[in-house]
N, C-alpha and C. Protein backbone atom coordinates (compact mmCIF):
# COMPACT_ATOMS: atom_id res chain seq x y z
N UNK A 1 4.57 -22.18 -35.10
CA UNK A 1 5.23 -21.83 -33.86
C UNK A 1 6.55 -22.58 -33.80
N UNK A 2 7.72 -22.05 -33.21
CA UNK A 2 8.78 -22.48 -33.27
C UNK A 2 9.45 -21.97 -31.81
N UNK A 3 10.03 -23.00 -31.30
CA UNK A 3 10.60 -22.47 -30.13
C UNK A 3 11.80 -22.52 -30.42
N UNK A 4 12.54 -21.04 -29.88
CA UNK A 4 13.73 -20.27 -30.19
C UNK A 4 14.56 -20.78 -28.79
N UNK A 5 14.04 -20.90 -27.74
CA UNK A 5 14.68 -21.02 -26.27
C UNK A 5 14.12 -21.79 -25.48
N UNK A 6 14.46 -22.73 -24.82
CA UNK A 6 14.02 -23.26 -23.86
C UNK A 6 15.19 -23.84 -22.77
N UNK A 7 15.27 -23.04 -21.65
CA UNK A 7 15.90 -23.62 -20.68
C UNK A 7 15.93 -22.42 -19.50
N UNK A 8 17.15 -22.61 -18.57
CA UNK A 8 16.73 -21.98 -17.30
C UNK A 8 17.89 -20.62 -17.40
N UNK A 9 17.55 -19.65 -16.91
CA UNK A 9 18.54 -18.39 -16.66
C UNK A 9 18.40 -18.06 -15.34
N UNK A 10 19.40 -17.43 -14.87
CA UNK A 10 19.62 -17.05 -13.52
C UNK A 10 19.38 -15.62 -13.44
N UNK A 11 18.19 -15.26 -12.84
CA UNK A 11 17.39 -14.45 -12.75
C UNK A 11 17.93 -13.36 -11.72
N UNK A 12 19.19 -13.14 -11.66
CA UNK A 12 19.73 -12.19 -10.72
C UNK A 12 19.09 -11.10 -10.88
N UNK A 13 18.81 -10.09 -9.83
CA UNK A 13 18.07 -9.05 -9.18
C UNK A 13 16.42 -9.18 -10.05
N UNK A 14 16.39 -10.70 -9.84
CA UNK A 14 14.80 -10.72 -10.25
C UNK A 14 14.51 -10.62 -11.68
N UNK A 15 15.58 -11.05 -12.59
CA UNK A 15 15.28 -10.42 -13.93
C UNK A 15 15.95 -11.14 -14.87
N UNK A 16 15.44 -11.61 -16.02
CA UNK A 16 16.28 -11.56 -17.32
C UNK A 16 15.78 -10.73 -18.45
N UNK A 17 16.55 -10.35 -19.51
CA UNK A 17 16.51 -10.10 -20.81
C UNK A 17 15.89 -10.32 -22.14
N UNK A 18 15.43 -9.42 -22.61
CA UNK A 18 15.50 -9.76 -24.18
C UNK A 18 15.84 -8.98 -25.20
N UNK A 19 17.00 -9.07 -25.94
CA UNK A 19 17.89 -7.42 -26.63
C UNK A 19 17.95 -7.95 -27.77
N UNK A 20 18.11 -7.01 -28.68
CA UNK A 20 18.44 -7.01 -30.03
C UNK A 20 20.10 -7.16 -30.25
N UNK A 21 20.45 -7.99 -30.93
CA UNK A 21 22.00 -8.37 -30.46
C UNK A 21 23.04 -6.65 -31.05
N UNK A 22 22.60 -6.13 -31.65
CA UNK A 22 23.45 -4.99 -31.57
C UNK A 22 22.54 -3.82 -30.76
N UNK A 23 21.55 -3.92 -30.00
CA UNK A 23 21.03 -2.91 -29.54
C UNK A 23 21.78 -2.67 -27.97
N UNK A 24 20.81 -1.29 -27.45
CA UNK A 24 21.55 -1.01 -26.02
C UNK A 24 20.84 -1.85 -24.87
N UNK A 25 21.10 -2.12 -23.87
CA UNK A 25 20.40 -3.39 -23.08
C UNK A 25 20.51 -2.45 -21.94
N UNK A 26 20.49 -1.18 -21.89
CA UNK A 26 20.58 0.02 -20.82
C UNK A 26 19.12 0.02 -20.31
N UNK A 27 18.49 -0.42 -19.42
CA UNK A 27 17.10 0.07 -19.26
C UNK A 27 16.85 0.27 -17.99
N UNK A 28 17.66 0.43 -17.49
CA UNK A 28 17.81 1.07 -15.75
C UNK A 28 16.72 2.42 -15.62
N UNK A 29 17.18 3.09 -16.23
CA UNK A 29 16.03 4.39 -16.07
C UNK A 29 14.44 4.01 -16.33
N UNK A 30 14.34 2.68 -16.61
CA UNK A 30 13.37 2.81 -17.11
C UNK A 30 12.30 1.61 -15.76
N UNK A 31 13.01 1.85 -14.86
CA UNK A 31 12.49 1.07 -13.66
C UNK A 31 11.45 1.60 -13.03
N UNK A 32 10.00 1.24 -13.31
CA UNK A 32 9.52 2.68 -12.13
C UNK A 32 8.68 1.45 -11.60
N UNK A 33 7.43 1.98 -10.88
CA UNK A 33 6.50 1.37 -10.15
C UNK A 33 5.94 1.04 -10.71
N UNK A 34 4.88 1.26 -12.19
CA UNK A 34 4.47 0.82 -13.04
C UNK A 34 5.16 0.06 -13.88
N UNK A 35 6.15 -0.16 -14.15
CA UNK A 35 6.87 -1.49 -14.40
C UNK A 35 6.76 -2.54 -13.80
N UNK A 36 7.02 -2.29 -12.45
CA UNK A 36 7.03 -3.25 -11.51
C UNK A 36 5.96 -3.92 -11.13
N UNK A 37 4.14 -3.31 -11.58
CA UNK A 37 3.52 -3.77 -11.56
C UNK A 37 3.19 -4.53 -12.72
N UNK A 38 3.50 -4.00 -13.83
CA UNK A 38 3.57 -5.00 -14.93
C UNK A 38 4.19 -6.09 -15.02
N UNK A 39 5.61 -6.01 -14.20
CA UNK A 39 6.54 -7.17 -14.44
C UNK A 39 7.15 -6.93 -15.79
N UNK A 40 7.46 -5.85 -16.32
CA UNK A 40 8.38 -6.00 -17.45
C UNK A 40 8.95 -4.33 -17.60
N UNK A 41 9.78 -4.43 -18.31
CA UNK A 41 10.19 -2.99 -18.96
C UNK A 41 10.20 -3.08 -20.37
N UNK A 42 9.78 -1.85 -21.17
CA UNK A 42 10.41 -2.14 -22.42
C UNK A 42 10.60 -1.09 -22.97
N UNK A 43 11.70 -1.09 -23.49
CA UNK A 43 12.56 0.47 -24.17
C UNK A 43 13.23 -0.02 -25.51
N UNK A 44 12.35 0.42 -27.00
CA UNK A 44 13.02 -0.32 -28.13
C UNK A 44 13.46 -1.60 -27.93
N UNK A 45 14.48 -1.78 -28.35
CA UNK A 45 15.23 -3.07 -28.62
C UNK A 45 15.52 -3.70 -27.58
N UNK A 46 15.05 -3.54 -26.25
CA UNK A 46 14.98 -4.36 -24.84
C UNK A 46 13.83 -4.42 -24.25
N UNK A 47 13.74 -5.97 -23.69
CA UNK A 47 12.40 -5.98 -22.90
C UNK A 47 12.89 -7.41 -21.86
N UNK A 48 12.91 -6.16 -20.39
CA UNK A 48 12.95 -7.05 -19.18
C UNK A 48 11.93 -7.45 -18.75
N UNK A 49 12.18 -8.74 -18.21
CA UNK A 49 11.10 -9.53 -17.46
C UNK A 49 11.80 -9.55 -15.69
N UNK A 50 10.71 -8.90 -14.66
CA UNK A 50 10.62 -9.25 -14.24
C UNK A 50 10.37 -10.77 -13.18
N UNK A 51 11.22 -11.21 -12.55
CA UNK A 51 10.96 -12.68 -11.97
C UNK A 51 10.39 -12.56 -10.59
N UNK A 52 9.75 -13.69 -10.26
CA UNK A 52 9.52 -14.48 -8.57
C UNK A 52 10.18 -14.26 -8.14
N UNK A 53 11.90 -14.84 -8.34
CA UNK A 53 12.33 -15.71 -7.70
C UNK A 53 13.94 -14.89 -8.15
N UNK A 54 14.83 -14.72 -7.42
CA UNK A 54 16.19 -14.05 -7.32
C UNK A 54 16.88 -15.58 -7.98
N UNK A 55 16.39 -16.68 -8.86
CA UNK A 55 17.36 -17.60 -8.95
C UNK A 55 17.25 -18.30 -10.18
N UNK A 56 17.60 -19.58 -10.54
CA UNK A 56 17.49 -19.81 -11.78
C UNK A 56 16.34 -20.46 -12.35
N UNK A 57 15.51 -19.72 -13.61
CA UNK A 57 14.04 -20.09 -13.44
C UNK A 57 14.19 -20.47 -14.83
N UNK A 58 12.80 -21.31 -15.14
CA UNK A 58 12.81 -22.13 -16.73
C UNK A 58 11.54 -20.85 -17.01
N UNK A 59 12.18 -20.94 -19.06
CA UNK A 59 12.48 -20.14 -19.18
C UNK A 59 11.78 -20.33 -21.02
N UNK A 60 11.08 -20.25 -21.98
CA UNK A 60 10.30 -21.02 -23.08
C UNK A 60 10.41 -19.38 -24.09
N UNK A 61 10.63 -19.10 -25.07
CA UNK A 61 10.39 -18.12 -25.94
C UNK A 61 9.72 -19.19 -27.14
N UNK A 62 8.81 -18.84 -27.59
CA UNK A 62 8.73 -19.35 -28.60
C UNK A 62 7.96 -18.22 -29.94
N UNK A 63 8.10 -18.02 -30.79
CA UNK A 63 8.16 -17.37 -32.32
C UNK A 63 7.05 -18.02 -33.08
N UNK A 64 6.22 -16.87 -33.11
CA UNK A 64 4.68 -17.30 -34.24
C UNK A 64 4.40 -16.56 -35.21
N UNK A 65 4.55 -17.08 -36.60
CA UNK A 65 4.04 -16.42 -37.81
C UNK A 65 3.12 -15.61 -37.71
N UNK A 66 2.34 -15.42 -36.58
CA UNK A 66 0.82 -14.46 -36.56
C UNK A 66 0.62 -14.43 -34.99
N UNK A 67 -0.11 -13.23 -34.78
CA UNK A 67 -0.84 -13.67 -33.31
C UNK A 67 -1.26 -14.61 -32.74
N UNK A 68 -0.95 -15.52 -31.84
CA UNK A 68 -1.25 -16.89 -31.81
C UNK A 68 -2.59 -16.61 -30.56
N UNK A 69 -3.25 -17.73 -30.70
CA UNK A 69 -4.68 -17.35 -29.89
C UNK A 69 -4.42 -18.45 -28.76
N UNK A 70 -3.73 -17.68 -27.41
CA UNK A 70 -3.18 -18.13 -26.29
C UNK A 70 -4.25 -18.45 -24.90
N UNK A 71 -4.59 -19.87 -24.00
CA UNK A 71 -5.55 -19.39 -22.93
C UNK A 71 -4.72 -19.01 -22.06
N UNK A 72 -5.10 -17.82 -21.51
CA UNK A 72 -4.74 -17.65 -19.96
C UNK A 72 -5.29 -17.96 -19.10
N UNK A 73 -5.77 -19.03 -18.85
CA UNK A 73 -6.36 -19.62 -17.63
C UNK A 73 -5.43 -20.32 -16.54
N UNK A 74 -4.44 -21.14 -16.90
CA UNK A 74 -3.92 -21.16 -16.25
C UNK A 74 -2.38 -20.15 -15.80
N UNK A 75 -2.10 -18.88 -16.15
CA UNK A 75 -1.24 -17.99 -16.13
C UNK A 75 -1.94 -17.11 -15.04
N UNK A 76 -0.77 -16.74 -14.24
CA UNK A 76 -1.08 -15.79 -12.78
C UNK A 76 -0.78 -14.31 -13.40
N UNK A 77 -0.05 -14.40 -14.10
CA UNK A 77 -0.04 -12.75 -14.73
C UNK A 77 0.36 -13.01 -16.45
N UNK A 78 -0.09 -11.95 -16.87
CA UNK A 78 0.25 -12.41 -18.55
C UNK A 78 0.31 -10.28 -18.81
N UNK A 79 1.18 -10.40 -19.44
CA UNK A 79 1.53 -8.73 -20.45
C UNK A 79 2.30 -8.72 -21.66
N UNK A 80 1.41 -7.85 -22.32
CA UNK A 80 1.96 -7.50 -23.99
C UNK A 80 2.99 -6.57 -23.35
N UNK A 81 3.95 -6.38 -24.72
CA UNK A 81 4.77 -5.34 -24.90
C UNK A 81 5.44 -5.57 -26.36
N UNK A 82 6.65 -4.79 -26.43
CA UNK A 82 7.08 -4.84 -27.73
C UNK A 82 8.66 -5.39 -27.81
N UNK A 83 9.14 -5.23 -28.82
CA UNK A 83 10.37 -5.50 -28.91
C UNK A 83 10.82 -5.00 -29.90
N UNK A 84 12.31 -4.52 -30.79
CA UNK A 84 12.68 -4.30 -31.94
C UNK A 84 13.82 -4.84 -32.55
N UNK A 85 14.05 -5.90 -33.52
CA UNK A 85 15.33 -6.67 -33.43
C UNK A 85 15.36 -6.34 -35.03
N UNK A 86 16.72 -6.72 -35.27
CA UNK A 86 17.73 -6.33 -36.46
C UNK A 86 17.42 -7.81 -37.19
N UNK A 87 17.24 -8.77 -36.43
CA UNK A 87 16.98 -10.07 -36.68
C UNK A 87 17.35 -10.88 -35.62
N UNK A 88 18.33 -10.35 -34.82
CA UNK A 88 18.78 -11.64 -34.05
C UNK A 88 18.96 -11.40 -32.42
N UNK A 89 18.19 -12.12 -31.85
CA UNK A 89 18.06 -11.32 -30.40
C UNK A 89 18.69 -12.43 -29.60
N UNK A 90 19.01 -11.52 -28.32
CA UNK A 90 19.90 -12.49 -27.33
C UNK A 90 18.41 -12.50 -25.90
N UNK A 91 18.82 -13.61 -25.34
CA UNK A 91 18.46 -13.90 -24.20
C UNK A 91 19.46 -14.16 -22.71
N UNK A 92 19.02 -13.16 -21.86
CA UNK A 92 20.31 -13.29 -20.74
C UNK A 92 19.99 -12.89 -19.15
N UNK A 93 20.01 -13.17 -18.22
CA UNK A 93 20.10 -12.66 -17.05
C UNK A 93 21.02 -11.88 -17.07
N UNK A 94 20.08 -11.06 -15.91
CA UNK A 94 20.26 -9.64 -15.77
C UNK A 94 22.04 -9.06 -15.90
N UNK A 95 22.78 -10.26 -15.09
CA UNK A 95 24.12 -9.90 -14.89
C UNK A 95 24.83 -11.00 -15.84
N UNK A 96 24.51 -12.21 -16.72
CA UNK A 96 24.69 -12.77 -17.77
C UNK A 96 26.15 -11.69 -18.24
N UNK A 97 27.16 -12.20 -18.98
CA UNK A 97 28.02 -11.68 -19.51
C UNK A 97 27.39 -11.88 -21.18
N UNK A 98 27.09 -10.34 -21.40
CA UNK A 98 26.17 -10.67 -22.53
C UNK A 98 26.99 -11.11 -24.05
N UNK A 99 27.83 -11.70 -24.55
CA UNK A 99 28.83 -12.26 -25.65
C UNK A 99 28.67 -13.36 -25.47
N UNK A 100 28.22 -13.63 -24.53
CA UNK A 100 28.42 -15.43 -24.26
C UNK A 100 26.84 -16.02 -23.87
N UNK A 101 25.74 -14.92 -24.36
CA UNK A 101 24.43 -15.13 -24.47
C UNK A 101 23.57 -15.92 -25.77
N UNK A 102 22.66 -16.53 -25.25
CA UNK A 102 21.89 -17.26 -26.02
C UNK A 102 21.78 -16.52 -27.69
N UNK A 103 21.85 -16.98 -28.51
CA UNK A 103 20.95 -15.94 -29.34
C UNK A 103 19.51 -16.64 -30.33
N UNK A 104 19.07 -15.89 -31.16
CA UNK A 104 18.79 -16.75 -31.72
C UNK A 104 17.80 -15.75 -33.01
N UNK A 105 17.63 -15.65 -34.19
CA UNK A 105 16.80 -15.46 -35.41
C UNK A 105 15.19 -15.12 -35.33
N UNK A 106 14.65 -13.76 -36.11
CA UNK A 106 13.30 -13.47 -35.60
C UNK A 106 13.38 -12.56 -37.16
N UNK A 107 12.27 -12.66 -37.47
CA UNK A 107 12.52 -11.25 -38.64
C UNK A 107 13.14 -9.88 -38.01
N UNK A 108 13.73 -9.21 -38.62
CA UNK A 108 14.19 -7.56 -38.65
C UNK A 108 12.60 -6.98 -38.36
N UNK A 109 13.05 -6.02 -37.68
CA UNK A 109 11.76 -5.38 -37.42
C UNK A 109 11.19 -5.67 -36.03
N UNK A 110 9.86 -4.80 -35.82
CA UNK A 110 8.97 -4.93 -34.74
C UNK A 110 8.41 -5.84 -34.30
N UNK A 111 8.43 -6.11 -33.25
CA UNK A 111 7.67 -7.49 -32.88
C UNK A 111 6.80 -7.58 -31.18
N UNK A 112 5.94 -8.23 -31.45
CA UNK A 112 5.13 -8.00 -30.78
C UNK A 112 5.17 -8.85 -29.29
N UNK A 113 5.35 -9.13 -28.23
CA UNK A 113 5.56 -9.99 -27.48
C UNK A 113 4.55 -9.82 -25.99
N UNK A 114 4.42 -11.28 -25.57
CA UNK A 114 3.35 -11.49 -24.94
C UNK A 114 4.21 -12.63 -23.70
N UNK A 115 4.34 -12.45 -22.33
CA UNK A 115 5.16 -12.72 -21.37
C UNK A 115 3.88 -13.56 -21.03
N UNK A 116 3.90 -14.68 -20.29
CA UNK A 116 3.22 -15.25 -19.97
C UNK A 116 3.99 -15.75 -18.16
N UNK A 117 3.61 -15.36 -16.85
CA UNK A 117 4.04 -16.01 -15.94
C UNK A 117 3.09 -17.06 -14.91
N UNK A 118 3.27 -18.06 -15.11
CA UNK A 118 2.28 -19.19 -14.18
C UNK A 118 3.53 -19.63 -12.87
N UNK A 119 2.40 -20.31 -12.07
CA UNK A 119 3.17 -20.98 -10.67
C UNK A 119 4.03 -19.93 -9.70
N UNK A 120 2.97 -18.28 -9.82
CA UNK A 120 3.73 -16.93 -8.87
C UNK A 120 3.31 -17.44 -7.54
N UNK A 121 2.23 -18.16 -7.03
CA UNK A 121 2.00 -18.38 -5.90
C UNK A 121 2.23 -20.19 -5.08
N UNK A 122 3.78 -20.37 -6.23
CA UNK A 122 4.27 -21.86 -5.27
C UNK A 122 5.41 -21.18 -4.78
N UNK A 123 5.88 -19.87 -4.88
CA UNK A 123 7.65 -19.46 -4.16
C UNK A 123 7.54 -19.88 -2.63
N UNK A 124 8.11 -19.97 -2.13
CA UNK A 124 8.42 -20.64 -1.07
C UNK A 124 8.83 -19.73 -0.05
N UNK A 125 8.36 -19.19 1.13
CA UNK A 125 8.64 -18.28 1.80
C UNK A 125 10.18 -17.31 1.83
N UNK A 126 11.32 -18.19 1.49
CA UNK A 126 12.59 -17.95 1.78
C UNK A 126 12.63 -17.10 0.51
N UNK A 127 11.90 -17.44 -0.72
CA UNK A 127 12.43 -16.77 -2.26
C UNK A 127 12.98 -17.88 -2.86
N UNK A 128 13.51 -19.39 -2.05
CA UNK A 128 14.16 -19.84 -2.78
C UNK A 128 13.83 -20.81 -4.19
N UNK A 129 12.75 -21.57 -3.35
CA UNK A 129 11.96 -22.47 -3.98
C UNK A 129 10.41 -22.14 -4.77
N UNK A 130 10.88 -22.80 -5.62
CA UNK A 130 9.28 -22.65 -6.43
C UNK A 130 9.19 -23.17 -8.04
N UNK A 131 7.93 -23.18 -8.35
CA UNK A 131 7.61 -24.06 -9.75
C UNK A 131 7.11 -23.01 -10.50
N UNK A 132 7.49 -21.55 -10.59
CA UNK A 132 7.37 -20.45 -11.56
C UNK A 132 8.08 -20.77 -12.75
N UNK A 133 7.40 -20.31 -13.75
CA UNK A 133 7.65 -20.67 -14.87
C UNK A 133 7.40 -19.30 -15.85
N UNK A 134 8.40 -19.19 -17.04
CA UNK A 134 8.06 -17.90 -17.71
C UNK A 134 7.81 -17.98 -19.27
N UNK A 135 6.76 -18.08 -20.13
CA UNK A 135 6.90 -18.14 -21.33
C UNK A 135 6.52 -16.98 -22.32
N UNK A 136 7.73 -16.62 -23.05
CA UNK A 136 7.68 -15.03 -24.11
C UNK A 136 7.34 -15.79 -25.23
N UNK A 137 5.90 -15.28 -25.77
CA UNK A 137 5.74 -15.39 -27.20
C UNK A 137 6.08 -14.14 -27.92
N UNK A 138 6.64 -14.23 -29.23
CA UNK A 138 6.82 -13.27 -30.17
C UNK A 138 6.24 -13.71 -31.90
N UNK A 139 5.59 -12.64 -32.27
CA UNK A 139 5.26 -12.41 -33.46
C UNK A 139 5.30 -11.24 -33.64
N UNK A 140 5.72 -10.86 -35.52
CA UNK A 140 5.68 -9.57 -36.07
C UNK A 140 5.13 -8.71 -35.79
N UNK A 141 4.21 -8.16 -35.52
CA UNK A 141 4.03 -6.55 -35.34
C UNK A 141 4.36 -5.73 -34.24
N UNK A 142 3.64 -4.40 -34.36
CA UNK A 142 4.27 -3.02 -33.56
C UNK A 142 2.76 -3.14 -32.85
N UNK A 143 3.74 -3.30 -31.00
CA UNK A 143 3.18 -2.75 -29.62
C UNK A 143 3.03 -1.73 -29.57
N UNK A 144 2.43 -0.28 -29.47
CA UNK A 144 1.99 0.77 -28.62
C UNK A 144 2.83 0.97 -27.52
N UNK A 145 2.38 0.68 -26.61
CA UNK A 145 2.62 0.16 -25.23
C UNK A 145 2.34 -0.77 -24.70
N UNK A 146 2.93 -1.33 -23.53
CA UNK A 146 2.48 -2.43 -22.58
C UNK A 146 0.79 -2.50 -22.35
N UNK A 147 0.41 -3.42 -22.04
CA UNK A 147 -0.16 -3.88 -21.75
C UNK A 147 -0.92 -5.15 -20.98
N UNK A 148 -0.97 -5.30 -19.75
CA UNK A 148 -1.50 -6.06 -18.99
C UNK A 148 -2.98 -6.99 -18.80
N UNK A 149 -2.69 -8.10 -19.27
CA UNK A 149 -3.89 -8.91 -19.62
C UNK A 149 -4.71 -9.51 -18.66
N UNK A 150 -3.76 -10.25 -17.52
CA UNK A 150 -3.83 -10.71 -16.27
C UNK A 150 -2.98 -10.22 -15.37
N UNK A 151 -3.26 -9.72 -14.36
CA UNK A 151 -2.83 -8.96 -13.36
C UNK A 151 -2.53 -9.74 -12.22
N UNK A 152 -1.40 -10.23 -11.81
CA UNK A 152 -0.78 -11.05 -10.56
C UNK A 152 -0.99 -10.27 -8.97
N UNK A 153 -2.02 -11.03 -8.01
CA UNK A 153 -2.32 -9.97 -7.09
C UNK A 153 -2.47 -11.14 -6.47
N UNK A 154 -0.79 -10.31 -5.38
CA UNK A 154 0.18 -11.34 -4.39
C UNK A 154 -0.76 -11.46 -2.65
């Protein structure tokens, strides 16, 4: 396991990124209600995460040679999905000026990713405050579709 990212992004309209650095990061159409219950989108070479919190939240990717055997016990919602990178993917909030985004090294190819969100029920009435936390694991293979492991029920 290797961690690729660790720090905080500013989660404007509830959201950051994960793109393939030459892919399209267009995934607006791809907003529906079932997203929203998942907390993520994913269209090829992008996969949004839904946030808590409209602000700047910490933020952990970390990269595993194999399926890593994760507890969710303490995670309030947890979902698979996929991803597709050339090799080198960026990390960014939503409105992030994406050139001046994180990047960072993954094999070419499909990859499999697993969102992990704990601390959905410390936000703080206003939206402002809270100890939410978001961690994306990724390893090699090809997602299907999403999939929802733990289900966050506000």
């Amino acid at each position: 396991m290797t961690i690729v990212f660790s720090g905080t992004l500013f989660a404007d309209y509830h959201q950051f990124y994960l793109a393939d650095d030459g892919g399209s990061t267009d995934y607006a159409g791809e907003v529906t209600d079932k997203a929203m219950i998942e907390r993520v989108v994913w269209k090829d070479d992008v996969l949004a995460v839904f946030t808590a919190r409209n602000m700047e939240v910490p933020v952990t990717v970390k990269f595993h040679d194999a399926e890593p055997a994760l507890s969710l016990d303490d995670a309030d919602h947890a979902v698979e999905a996929g991803l597709r990178s050339s090799g080198t993917v960026a990390i960014a909030g939503c409105t992030d000026y994406l050139p001046d985004a994180t990047r960072f090294s993954v094999p070419a190819g499909d990859l499999r990713v697993l969102v992990i969100f704990r601390g959905l029920g410390t936000i703080s009435e206003d939206g402002l405050d809270g100890d939410d936390s978001y961690a994306v694991h990724l390893w090699p293979g090809k997602q299907k579709s999403t999939c929802i492991l733990k289900q966050w029920e506000e």
